[in-house]
Protein backbone atom coordinates (compact mmCIF):
# COMPACT_ATOMS: atom_id res chain seq x y z
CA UNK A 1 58.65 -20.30 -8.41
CA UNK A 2 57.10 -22.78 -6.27
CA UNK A 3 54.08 -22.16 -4.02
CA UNK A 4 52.65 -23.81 -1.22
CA UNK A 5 48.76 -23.98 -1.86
CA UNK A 6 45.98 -25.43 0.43
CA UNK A 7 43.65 -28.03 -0.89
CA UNK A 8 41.23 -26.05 -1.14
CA UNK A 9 43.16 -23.55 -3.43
CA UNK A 10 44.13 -26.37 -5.09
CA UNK A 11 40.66 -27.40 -5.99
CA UNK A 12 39.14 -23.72 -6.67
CA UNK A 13 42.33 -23.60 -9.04
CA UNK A 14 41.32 -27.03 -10.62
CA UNK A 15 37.96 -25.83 -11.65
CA UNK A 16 39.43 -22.41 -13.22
CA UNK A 17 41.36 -24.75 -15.03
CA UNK A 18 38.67 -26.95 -16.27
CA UNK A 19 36.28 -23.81 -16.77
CA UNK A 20 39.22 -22.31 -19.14
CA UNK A 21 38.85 -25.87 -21.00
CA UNK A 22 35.28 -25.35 -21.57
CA UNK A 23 36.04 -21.61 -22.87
CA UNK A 24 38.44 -22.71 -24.95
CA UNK A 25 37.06 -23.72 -28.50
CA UNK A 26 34.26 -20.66 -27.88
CA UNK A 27 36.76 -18.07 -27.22
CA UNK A 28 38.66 -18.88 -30.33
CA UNK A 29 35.03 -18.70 -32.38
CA UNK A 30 34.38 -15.15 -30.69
CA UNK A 31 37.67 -14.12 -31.85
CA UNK A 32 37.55 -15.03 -35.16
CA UNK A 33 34.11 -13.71 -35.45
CA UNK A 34 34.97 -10.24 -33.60
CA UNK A 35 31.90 -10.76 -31.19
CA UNK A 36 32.22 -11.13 -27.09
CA UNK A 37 32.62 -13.94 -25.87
CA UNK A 38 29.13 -14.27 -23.67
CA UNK A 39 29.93 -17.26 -21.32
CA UNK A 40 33.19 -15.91 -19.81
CA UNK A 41 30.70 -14.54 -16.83
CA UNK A 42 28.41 -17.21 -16.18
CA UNK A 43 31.15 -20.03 -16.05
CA UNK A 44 33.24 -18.11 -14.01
CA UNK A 45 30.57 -16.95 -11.31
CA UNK A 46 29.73 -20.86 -11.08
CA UNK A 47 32.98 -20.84 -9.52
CA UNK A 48 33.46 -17.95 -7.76
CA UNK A 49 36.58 -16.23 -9.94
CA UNK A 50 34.38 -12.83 -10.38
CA UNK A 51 34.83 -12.56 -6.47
CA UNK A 52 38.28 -14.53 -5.86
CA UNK A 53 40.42 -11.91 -4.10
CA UNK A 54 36.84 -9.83 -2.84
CA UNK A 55 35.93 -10.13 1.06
CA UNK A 56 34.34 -13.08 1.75
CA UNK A 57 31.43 -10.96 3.70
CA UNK A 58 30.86 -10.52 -0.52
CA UNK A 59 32.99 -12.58 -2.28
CA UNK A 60 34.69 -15.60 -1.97
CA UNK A 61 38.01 -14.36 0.06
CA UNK A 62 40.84 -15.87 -1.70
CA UNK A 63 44.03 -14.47 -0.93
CA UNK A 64 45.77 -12.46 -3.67
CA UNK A 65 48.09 -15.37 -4.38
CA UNK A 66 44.83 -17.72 -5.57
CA UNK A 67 44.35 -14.90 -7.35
CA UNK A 68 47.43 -14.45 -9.46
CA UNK A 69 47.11 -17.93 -9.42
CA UNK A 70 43.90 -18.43 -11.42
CA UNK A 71 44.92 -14.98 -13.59
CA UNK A 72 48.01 -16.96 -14.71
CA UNK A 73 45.86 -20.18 -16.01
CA UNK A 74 42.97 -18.02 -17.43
CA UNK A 75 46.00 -16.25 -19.22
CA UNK A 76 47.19 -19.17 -21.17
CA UNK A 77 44.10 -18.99 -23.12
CA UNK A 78 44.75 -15.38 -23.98
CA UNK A 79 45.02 -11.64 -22.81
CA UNK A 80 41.34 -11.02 -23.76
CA UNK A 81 40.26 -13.44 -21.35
CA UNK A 82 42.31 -12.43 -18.02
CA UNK A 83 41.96 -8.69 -18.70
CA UNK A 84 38.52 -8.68 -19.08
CA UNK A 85 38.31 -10.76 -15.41
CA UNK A 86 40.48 -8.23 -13.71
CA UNK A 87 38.53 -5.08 -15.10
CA UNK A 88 35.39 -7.12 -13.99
CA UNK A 89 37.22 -7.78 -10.33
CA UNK A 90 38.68 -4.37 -9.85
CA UNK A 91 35.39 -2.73 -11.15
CA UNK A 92 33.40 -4.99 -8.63
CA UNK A 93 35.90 -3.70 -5.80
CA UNK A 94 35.62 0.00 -6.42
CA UNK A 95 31.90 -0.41 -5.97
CA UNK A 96 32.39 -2.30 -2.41
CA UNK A 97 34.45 0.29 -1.58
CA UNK A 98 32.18 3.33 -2.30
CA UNK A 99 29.02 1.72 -1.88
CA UNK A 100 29.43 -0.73 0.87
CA UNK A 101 25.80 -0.99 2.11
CA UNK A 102 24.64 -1.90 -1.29
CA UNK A 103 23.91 -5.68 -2.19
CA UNK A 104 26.38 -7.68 -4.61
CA UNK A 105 25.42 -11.02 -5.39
CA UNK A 106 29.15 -11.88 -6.83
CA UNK A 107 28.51 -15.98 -5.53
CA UNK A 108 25.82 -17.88 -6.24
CA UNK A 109 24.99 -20.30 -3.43
């Protein structure tokens, strides 16, 4: 299918990209070592995939399409890795939606 993204979808989906080339070589050590894989957070929150599809009054506000979008590239490195960043979404989303006057830092400025 083809789909008509923005620039600036464009470029948030560039740097998942390049993030997922960074992860790359360190993901396949964690895996043969059986450890987790400790910079799939930080290099993700640098560019704003832990709050992608989350309000941007806390997240970033992607639509769900960037979404799927970045889940599909992050899956061509492996299950592991797009699993894990929907669990950490959806968990992050069930907490917005019972504790919406608390404080989520999900973006760093």
């Amino acid at each position: 299918m083809v789909f008509n993204v923005s620039s600036k979808q464009e470029s948030f989906l560039k740097q998942v990209d390049n993030v997922c080339k960074i992860l790359r070589p360190y993901a396949e050590e964690c895996y043969l070592q059986e450890k987790f894989n400790d910079r799939i957070i930080p290099e993700f929150a640098k560019v704003g995939m832990l709050g992608c599809p989350i309000s941007r009054r806390y997240g970033v506000g992607y639509d769900i399409l960037t979404y799927i979008l970045a889940l599909e590239r992050i899956g061509r490195e492996g299950s592991s890795m797009r699993t894990f960043l929907t669990l950490v979404v959806v968990v992050l989303a069930v907490q917005l939606l019972y504790n919406p006057n608390k404080s989520y830092l999900l973006v760093k400025d």
